[in-house]
PDB file of N, CA and C in Angstrom:
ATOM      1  N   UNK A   1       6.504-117.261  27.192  1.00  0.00           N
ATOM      2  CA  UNK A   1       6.360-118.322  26.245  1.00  0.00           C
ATOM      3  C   UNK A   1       4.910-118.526  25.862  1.00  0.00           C
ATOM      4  N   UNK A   2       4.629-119.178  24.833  1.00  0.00           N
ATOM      5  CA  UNK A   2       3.505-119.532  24.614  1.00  0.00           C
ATOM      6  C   UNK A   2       2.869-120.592  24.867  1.00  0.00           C
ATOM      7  N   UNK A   3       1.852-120.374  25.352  1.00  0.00           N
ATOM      8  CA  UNK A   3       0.606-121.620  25.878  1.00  0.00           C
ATOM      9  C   UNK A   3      -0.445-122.641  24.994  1.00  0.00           C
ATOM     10  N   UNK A   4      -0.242-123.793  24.789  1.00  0.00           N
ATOM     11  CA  UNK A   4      -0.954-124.201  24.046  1.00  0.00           C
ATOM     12  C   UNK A   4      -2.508-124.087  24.012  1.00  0.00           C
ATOM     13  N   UNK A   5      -3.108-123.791  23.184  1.00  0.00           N
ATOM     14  CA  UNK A   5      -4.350-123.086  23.276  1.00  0.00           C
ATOM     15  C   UNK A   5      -4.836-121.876  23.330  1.00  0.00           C
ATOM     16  N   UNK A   6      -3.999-121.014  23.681  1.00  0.00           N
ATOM     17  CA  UNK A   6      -3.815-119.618  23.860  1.00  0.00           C
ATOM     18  C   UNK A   6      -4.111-119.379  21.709  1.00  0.00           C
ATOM     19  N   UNK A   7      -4.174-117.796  21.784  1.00  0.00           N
ATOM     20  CA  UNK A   7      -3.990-117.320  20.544  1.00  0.00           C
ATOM     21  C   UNK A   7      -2.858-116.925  19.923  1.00  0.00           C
ATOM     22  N   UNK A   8      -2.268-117.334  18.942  1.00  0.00           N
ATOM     23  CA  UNK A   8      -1.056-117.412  18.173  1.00  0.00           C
ATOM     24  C   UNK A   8       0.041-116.301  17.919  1.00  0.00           C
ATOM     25  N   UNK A   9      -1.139-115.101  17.828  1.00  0.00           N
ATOM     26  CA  UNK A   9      -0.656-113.952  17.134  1.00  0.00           C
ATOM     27  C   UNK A   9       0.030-113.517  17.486  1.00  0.00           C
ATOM     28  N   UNK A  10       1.267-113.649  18.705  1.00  0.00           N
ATOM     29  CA  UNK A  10       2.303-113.217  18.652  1.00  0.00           C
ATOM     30  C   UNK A  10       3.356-114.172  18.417  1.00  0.00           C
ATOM     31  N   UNK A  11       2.720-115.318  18.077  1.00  0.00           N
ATOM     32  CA  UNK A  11       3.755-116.448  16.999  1.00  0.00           C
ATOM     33  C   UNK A  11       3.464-115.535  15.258  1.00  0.00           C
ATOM     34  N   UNK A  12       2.689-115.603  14.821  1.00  0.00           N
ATOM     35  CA  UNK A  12       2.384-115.635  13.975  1.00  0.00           C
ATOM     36  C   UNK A  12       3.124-114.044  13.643  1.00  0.00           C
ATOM     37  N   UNK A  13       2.996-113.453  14.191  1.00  0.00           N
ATOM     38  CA  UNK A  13       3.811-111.812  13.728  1.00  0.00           C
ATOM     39  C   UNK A  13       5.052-111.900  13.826  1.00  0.00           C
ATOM     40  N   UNK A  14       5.775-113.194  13.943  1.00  0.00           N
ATOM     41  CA  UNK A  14       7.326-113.276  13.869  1.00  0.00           C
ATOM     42  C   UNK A  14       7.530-113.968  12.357  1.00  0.00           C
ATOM     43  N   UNK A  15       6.221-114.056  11.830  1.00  0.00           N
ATOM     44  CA  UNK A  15       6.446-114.264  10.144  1.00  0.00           C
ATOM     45  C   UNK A  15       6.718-113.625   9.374  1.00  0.00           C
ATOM     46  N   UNK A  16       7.201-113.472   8.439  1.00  0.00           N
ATOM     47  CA  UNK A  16       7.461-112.332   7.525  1.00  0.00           C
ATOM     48  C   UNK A  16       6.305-111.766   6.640  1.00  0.00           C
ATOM     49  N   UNK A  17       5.398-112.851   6.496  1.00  0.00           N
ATOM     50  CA  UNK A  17       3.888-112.321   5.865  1.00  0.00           C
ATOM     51  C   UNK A  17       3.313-112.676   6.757  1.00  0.00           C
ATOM     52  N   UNK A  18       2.558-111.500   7.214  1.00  0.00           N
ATOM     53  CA  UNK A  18       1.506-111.229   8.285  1.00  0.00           C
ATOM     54  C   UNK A  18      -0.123-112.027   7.041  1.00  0.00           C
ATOM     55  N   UNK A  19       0.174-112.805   6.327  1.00  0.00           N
ATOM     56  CA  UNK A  19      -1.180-113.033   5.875  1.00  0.00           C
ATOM     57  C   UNK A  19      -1.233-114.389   5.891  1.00  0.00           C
ATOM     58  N   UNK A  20      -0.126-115.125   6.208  1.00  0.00           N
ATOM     59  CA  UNK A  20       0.132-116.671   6.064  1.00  0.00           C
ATOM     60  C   UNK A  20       0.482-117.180   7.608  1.00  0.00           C
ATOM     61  N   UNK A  21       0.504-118.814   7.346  1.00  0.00           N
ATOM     62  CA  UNK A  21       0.494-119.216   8.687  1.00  0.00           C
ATOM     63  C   UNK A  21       2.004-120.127   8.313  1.00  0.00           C
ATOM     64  N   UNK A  22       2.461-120.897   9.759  1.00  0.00           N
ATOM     65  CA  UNK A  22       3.597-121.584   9.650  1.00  0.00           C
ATOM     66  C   UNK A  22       3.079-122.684   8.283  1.00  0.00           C
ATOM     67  N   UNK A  23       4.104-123.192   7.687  1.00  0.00           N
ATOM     68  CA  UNK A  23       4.132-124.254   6.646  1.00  0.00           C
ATOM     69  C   UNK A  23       4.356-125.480   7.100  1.00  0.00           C
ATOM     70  N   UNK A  24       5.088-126.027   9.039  1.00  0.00           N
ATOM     71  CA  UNK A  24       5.582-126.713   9.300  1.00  0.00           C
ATOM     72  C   UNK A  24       5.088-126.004  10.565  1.00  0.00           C
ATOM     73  N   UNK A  25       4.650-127.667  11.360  1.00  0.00           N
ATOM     74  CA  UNK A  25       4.587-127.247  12.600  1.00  0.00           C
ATOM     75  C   UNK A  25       5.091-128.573  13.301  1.00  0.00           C
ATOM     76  N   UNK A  26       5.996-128.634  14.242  1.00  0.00           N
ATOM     77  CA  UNK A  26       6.352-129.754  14.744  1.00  0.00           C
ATOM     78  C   UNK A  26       6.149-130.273  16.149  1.00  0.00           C
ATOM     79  N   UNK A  27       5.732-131.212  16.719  1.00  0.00           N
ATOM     80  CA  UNK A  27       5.083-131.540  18.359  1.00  0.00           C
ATOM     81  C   UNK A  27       5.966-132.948  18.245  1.00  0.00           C
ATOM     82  N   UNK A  28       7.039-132.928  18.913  1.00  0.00           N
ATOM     83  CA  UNK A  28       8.075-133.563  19.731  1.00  0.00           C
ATOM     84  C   UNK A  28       7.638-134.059  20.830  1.00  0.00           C
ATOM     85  N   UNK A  29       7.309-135.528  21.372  1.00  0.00           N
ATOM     86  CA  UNK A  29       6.917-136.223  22.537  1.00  0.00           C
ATOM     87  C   UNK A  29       6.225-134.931  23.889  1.00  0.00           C
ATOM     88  N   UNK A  30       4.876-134.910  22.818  1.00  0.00           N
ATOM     89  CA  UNK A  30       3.915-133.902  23.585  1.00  0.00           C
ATOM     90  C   UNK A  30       2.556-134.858  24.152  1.00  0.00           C
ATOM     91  N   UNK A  31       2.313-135.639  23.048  1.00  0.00           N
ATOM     92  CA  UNK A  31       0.715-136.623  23.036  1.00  0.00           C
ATOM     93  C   UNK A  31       1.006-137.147  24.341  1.00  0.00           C
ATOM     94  N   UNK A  32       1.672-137.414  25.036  1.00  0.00           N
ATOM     95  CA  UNK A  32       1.744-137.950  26.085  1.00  0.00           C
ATOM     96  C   UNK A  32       1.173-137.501  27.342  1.00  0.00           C
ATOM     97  N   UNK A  33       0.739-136.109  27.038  1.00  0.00           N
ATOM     98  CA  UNK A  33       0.096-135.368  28.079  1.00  0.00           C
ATOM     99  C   UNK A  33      -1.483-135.375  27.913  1.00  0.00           C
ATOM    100  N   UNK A  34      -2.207-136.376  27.823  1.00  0.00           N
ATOM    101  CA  UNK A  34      -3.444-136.371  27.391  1.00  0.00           C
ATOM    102  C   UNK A  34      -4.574-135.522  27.498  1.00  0.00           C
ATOM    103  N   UNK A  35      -4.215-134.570  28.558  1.00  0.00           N
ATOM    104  CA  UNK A  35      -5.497-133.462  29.113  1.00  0.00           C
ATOM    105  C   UNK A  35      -4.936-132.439  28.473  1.00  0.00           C
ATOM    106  N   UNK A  36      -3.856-132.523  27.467  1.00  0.00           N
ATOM    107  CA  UNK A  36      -3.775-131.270  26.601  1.00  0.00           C
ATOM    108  C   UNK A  36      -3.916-131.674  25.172  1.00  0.00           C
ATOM    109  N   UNK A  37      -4.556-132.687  24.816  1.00  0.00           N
ATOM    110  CA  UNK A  37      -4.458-132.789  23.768  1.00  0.00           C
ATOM    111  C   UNK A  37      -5.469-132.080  22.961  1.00  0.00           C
ATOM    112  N   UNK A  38      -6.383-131.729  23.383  1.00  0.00           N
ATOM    113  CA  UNK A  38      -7.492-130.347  22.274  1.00  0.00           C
ATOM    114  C   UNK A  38      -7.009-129.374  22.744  1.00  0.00           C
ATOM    115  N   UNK A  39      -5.538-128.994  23.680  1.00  0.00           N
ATOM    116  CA  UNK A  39      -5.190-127.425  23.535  1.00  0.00           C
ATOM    117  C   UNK A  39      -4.371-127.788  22.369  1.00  0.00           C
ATOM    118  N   UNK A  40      -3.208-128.982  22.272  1.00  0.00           N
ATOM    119  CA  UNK A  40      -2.125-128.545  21.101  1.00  0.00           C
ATOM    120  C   UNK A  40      -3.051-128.720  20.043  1.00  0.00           C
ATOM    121  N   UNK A  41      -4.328-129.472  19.753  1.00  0.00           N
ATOM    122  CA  UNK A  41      -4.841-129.736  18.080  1.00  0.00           C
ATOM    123  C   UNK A  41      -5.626-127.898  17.923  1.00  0.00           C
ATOM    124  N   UNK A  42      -5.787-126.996  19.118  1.00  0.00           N
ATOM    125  CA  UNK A  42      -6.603-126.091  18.931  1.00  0.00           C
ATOM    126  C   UNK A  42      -5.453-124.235  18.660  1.00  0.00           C
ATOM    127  N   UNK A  43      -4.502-125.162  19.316  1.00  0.00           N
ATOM    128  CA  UNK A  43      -2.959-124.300  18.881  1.00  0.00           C
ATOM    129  C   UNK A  43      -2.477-124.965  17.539  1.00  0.00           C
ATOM    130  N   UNK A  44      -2.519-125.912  17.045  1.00  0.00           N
ATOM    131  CA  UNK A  44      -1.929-126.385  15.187  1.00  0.00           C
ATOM    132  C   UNK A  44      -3.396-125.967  14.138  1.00  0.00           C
ATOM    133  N   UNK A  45      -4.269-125.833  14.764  1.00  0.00           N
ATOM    134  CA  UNK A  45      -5.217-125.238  13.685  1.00  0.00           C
ATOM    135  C   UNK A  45      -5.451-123.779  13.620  1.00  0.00           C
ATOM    136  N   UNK A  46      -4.875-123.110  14.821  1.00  0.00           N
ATOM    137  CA  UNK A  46      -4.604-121.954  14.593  1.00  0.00           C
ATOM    138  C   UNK A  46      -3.398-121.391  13.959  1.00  0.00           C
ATOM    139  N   UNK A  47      -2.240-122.347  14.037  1.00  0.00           N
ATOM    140  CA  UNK A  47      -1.119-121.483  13.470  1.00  0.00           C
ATOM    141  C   UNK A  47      -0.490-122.544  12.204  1.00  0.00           C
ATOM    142  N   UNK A  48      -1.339-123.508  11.939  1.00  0.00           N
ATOM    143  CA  UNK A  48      -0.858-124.185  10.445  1.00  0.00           C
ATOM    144  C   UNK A  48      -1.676-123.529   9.516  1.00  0.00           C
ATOM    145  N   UNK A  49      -0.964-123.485   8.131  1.00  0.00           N
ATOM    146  CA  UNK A  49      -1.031-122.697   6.957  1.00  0.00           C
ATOM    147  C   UNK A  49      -2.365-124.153   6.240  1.00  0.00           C
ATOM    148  N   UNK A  50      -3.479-123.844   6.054  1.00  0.00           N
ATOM    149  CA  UNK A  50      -4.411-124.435   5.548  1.00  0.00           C
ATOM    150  C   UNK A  50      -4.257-125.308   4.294  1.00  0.00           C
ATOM    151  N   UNK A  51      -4.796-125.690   3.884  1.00  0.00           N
ATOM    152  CA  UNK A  51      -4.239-126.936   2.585  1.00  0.00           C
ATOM    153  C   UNK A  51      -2.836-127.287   2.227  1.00  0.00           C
ATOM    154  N   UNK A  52      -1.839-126.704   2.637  1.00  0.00           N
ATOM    155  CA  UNK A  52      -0.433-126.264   2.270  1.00  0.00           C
ATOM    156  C   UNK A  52       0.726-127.092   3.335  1.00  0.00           C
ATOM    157  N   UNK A  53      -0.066-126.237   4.820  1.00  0.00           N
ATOM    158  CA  UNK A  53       0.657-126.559   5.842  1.00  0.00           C
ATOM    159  C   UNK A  53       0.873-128.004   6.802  1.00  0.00           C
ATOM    160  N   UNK A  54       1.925-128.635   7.316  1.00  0.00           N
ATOM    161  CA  UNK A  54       1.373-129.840   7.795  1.00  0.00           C
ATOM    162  C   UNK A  54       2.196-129.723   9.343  1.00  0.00           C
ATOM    163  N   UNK A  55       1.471-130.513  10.172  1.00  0.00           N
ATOM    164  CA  UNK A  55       1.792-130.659  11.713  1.00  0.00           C
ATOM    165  C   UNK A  55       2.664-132.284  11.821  1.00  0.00           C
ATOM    166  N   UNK A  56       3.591-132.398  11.828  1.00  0.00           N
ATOM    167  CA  UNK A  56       4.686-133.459  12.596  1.00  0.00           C
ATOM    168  C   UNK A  56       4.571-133.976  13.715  1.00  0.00           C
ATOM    169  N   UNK A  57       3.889-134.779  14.049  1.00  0.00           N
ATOM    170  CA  UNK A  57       4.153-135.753  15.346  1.00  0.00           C
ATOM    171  C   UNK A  57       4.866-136.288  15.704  1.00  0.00           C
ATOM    172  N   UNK A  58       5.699-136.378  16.566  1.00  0.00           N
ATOM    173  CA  UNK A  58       6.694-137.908  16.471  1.00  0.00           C
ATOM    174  C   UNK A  58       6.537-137.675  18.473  1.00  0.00           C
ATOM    175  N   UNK A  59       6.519-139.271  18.385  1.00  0.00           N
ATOM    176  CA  UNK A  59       6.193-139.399  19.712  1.00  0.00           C
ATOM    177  C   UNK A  59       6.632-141.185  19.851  1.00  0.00           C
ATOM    178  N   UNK A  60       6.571-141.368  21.400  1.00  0.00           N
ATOM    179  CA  UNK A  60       6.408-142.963  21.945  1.00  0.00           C
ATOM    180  C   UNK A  60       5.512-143.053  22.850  1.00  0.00           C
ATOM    181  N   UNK A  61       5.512-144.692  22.798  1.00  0.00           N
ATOM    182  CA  UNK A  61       4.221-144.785  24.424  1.00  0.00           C
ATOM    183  C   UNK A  61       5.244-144.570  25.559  1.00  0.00           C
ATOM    184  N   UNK A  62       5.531-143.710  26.346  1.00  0.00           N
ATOM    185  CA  UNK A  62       5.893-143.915  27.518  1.00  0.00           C
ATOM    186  C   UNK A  62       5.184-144.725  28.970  1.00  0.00           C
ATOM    187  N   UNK A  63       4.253-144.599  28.831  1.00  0.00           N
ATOM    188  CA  UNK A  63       3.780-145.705  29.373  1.00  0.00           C
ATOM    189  C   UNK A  63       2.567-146.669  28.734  1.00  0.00           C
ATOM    190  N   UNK A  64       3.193-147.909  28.448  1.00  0.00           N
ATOM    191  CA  UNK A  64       2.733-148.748  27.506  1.00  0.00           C
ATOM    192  C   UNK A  64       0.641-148.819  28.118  1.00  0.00           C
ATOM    193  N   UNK A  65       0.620-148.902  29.450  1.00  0.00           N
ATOM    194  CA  UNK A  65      -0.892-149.306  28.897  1.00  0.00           C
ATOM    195  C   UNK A  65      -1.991-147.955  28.833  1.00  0.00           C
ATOM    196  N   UNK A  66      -1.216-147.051  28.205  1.00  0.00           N
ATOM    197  CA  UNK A  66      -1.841-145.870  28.416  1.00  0.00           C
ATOM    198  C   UNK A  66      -1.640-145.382  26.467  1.00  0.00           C
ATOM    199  N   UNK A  67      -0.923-146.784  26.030  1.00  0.00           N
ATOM    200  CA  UNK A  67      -0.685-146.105  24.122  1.00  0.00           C
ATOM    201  C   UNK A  67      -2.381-145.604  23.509  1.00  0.00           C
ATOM    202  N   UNK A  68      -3.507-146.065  24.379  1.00  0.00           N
ATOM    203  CA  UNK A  68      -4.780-145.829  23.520  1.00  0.00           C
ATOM    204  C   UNK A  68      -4.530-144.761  23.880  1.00  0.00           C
ATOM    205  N   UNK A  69      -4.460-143.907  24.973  1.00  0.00           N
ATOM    206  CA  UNK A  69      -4.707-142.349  24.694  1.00  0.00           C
ATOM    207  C   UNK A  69      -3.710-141.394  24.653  1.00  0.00           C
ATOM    208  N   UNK A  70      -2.755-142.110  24.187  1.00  0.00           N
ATOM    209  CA  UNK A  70      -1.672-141.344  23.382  1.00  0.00           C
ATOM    210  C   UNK A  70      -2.384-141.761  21.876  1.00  0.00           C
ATOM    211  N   UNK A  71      -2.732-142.347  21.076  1.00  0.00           N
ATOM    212  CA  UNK A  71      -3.569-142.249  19.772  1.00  0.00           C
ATOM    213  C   UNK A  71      -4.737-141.996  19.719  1.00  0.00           C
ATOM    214  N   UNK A  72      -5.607-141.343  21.048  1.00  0.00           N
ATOM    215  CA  UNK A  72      -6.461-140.620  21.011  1.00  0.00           C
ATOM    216  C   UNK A  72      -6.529-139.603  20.648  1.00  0.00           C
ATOM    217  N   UNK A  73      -5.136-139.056  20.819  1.00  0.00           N
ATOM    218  CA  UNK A  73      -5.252-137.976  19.675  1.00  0.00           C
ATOM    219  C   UNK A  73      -5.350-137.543  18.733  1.00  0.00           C
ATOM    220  N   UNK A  74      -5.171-138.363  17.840  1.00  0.00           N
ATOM    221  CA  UNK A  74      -5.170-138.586  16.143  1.00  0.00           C
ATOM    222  C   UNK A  74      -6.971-138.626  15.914  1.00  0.00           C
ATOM    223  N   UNK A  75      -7.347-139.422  16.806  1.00  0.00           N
ATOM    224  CA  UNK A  75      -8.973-139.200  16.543  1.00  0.00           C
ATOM    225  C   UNK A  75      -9.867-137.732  16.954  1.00  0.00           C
ATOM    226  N   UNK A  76      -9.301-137.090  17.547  1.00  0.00           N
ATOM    227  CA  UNK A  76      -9.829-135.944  18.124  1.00  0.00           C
ATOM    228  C   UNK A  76      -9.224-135.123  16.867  1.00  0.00           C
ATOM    229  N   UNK A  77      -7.982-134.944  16.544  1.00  0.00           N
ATOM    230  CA  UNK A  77      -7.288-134.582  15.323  1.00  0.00           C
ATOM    231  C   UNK A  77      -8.571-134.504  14.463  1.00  0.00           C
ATOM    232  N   UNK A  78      -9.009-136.105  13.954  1.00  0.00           N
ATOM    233  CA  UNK A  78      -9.310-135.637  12.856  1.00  0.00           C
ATOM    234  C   UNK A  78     -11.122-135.315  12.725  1.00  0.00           C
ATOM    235  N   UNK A  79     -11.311-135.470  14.437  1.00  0.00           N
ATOM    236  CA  UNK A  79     -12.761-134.693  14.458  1.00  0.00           C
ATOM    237  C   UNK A  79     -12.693-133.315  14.628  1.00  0.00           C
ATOM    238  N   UNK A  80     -11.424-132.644  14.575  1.00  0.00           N
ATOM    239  CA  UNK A  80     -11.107-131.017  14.415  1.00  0.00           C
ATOM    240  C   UNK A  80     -11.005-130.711  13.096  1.00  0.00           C
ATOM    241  N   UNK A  81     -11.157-131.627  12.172  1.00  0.00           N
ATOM    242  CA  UNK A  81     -11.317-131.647  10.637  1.00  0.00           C
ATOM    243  C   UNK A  81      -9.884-131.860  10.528  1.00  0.00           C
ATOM    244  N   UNK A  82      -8.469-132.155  10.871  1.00  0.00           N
ATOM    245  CA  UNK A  82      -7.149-132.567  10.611  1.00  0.00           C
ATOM    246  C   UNK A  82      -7.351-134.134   9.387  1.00  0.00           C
ATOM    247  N   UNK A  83      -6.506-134.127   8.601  1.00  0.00           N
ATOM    248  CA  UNK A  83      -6.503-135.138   8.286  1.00  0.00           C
ATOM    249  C   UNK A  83      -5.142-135.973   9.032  1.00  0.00           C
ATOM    250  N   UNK A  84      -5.043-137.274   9.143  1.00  0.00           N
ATOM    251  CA  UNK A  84      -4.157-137.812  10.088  1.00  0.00           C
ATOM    252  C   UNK A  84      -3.258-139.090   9.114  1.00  0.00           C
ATOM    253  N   UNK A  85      -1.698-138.986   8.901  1.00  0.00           N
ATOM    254  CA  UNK A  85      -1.468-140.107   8.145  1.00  0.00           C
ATOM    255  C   UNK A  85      -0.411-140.618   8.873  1.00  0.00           C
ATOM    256  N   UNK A  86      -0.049-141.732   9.657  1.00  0.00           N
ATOM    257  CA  UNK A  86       1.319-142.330   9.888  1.00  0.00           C
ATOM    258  C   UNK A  86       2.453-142.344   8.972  1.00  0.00           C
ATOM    259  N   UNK A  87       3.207-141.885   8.891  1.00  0.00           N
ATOM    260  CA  UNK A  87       4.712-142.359   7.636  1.00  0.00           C
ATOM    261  C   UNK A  87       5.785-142.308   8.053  1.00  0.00           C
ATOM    262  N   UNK A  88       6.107-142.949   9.560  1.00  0.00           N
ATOM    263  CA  UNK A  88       7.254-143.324   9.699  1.00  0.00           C
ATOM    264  C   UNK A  88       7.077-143.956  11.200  1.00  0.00           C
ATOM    265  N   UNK A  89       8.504-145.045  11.266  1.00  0.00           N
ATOM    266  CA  UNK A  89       8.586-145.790  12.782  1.00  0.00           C
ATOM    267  C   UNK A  89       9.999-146.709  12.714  1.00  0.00           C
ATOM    268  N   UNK A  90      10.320-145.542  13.665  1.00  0.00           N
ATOM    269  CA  UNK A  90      11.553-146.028  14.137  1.00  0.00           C
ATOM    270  C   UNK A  90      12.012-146.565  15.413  1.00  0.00           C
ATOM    271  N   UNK A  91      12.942-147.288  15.320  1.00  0.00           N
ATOM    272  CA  UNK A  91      13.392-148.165  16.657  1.00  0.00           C
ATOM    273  C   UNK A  91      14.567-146.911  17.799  1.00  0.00           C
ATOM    274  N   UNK A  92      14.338-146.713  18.743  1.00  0.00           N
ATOM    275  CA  UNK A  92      15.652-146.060  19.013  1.00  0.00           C
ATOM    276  C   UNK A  92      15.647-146.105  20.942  1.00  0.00           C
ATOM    277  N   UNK A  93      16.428-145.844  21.655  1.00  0.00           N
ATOM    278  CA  UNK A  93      16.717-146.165  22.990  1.00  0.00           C
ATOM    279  C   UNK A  93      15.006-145.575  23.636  1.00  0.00           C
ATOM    280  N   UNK A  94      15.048-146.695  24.987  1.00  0.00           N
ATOM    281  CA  UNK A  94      13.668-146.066  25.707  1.00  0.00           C
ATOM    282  C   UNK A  94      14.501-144.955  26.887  1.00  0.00           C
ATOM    283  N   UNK A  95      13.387-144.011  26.893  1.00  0.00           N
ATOM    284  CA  UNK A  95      14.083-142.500  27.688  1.00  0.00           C
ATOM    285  C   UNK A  95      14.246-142.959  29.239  1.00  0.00           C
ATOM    286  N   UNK A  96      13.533-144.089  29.171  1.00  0.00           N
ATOM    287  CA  UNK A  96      13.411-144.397  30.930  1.00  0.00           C
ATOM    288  C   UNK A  96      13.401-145.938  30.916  1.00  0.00           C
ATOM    289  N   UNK A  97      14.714-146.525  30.552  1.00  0.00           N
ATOM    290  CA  UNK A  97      14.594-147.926  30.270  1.00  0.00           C
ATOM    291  C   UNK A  97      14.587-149.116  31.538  1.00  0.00           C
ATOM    292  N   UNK A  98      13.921-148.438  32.835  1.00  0.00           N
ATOM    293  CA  UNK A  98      13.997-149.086  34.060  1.00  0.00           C
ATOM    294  C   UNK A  98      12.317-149.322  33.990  1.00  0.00           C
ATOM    295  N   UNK A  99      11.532-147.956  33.407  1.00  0.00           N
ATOM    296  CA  UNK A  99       9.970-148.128  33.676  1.00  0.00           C
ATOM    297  C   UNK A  99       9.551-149.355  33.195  1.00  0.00           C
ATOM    298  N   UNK A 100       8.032-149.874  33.303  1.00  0.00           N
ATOM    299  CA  UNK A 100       7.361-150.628  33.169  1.00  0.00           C
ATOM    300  C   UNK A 100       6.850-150.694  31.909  1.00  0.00           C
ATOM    301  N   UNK A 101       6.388-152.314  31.273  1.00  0.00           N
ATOM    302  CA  UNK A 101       5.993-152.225  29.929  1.00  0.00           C
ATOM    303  C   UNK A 101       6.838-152.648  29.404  1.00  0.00           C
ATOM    304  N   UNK A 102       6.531-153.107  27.806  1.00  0.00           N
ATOM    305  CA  UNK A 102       6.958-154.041  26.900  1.00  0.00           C
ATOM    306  C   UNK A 102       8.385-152.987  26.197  1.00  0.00           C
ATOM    307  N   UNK A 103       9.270-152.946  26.670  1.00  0.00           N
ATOM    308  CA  UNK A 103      10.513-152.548  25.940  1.00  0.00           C
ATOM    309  C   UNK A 103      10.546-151.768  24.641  1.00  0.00           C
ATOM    310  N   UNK A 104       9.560-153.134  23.887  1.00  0.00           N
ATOM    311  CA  UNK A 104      10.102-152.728  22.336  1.00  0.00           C
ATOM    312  C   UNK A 104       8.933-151.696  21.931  1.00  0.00           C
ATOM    313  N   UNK A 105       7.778-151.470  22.865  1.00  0.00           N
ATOM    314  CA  UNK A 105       7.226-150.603  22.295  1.00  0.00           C
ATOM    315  C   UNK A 105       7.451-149.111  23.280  1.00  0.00           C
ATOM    316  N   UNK A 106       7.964-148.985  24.403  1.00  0.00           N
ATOM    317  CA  UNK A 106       8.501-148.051  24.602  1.00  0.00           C
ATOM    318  C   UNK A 106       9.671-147.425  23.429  1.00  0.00           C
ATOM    319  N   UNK A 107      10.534-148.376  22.829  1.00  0.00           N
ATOM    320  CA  UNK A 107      11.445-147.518  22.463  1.00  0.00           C
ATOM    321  C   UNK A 107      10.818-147.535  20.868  1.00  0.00           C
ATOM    322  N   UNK A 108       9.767-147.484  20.617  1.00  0.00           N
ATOM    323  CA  UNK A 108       9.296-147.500  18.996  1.00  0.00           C
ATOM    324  C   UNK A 108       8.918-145.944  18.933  1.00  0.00           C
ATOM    325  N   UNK A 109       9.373-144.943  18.070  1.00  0.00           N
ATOM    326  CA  UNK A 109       9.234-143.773  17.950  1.00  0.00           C
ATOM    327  C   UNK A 109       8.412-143.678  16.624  1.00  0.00           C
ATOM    328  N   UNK A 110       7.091-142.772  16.429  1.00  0.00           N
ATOM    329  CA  UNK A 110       6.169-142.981  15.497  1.00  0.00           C
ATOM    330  C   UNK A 110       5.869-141.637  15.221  1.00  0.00           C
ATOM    331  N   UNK A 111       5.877-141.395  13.912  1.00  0.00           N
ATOM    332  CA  UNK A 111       5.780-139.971  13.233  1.00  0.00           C
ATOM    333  C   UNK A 111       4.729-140.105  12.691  1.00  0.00           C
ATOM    334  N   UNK A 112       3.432-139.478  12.773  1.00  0.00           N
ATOM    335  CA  UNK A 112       1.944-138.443  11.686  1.00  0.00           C
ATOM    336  C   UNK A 112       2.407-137.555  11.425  1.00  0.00           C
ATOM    337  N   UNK A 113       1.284-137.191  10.123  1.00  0.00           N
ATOM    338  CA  UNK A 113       1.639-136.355   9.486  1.00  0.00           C
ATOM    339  C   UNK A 113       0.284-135.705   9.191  1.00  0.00           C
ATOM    340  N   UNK A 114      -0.187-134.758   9.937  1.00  0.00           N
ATOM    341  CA  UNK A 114      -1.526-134.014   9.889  1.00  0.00           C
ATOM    342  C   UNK A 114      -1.886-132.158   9.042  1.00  0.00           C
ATOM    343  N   UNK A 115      -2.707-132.682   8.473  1.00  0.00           N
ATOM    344  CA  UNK A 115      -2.789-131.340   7.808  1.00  0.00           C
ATOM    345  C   UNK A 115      -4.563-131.156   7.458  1.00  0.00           C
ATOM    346  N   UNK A 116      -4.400-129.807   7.163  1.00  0.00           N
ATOM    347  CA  UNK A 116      -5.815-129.373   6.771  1.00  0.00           C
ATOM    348  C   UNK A 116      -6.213-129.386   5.584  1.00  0.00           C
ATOM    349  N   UNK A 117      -7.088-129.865   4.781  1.00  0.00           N
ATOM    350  CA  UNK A 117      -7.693-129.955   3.648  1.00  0.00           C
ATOM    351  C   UNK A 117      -8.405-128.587   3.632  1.00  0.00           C
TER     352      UNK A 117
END
């Protein structure tokens, strides 16, 4: 499998044009791992398609007093030159509804939308 941070190119040769990058890249309740967050922004700038292509976030706080550096990533994002836009937030069950923390923002699910200029 592939490693975040690692080099792409054997993602990228499962494209059909070896000259383009993905158009869509999607990271499913990943930010949560904070000591990887400049491997996945250094794996989406290697394999998103430049002005064109955009990276999908969608994530929650799993643990509420730790939400600043789950949106620490968006700032590191966009000191990797990413541009960073929120456009969506939805309500839906918390994955671990016994843990600690304010309920309603465990179960608040929040989508960016990052791409390269």
């Amino acid at each position: 499998g592939y490693q975040w941070g690692n080099d792409p190119v054997d993602l990228l040769a499962a494209l059909p044009d070896a000259s383009r990058k993905f158009d869509v890249v999607i990271l499913a309740d990943l930010i949560f791992n904070h000591t990887e967050h400049a491997h996945l922004l250094q794996a989406c700038r290697a394999a998103v398609q430049p002005a064109s292509g955009v990276v999908l976030v969608y994530f929650s706080h799993h643990v509420v007093k730790w939400a600043d550096r789950d949106l620490a990533f968006f700032r590191l994002a966009e000191d990797a030159g990413f541009r960073c836009e929120k456009t969506e937030q939805v309500r839906a069950s918390a994955m671990f509804p016994d843990d600690v923390g304010d309920l309603e923002v465990r179960e608040t699910v929040h989508c960016y939308k990052l791409w390269l200029p």
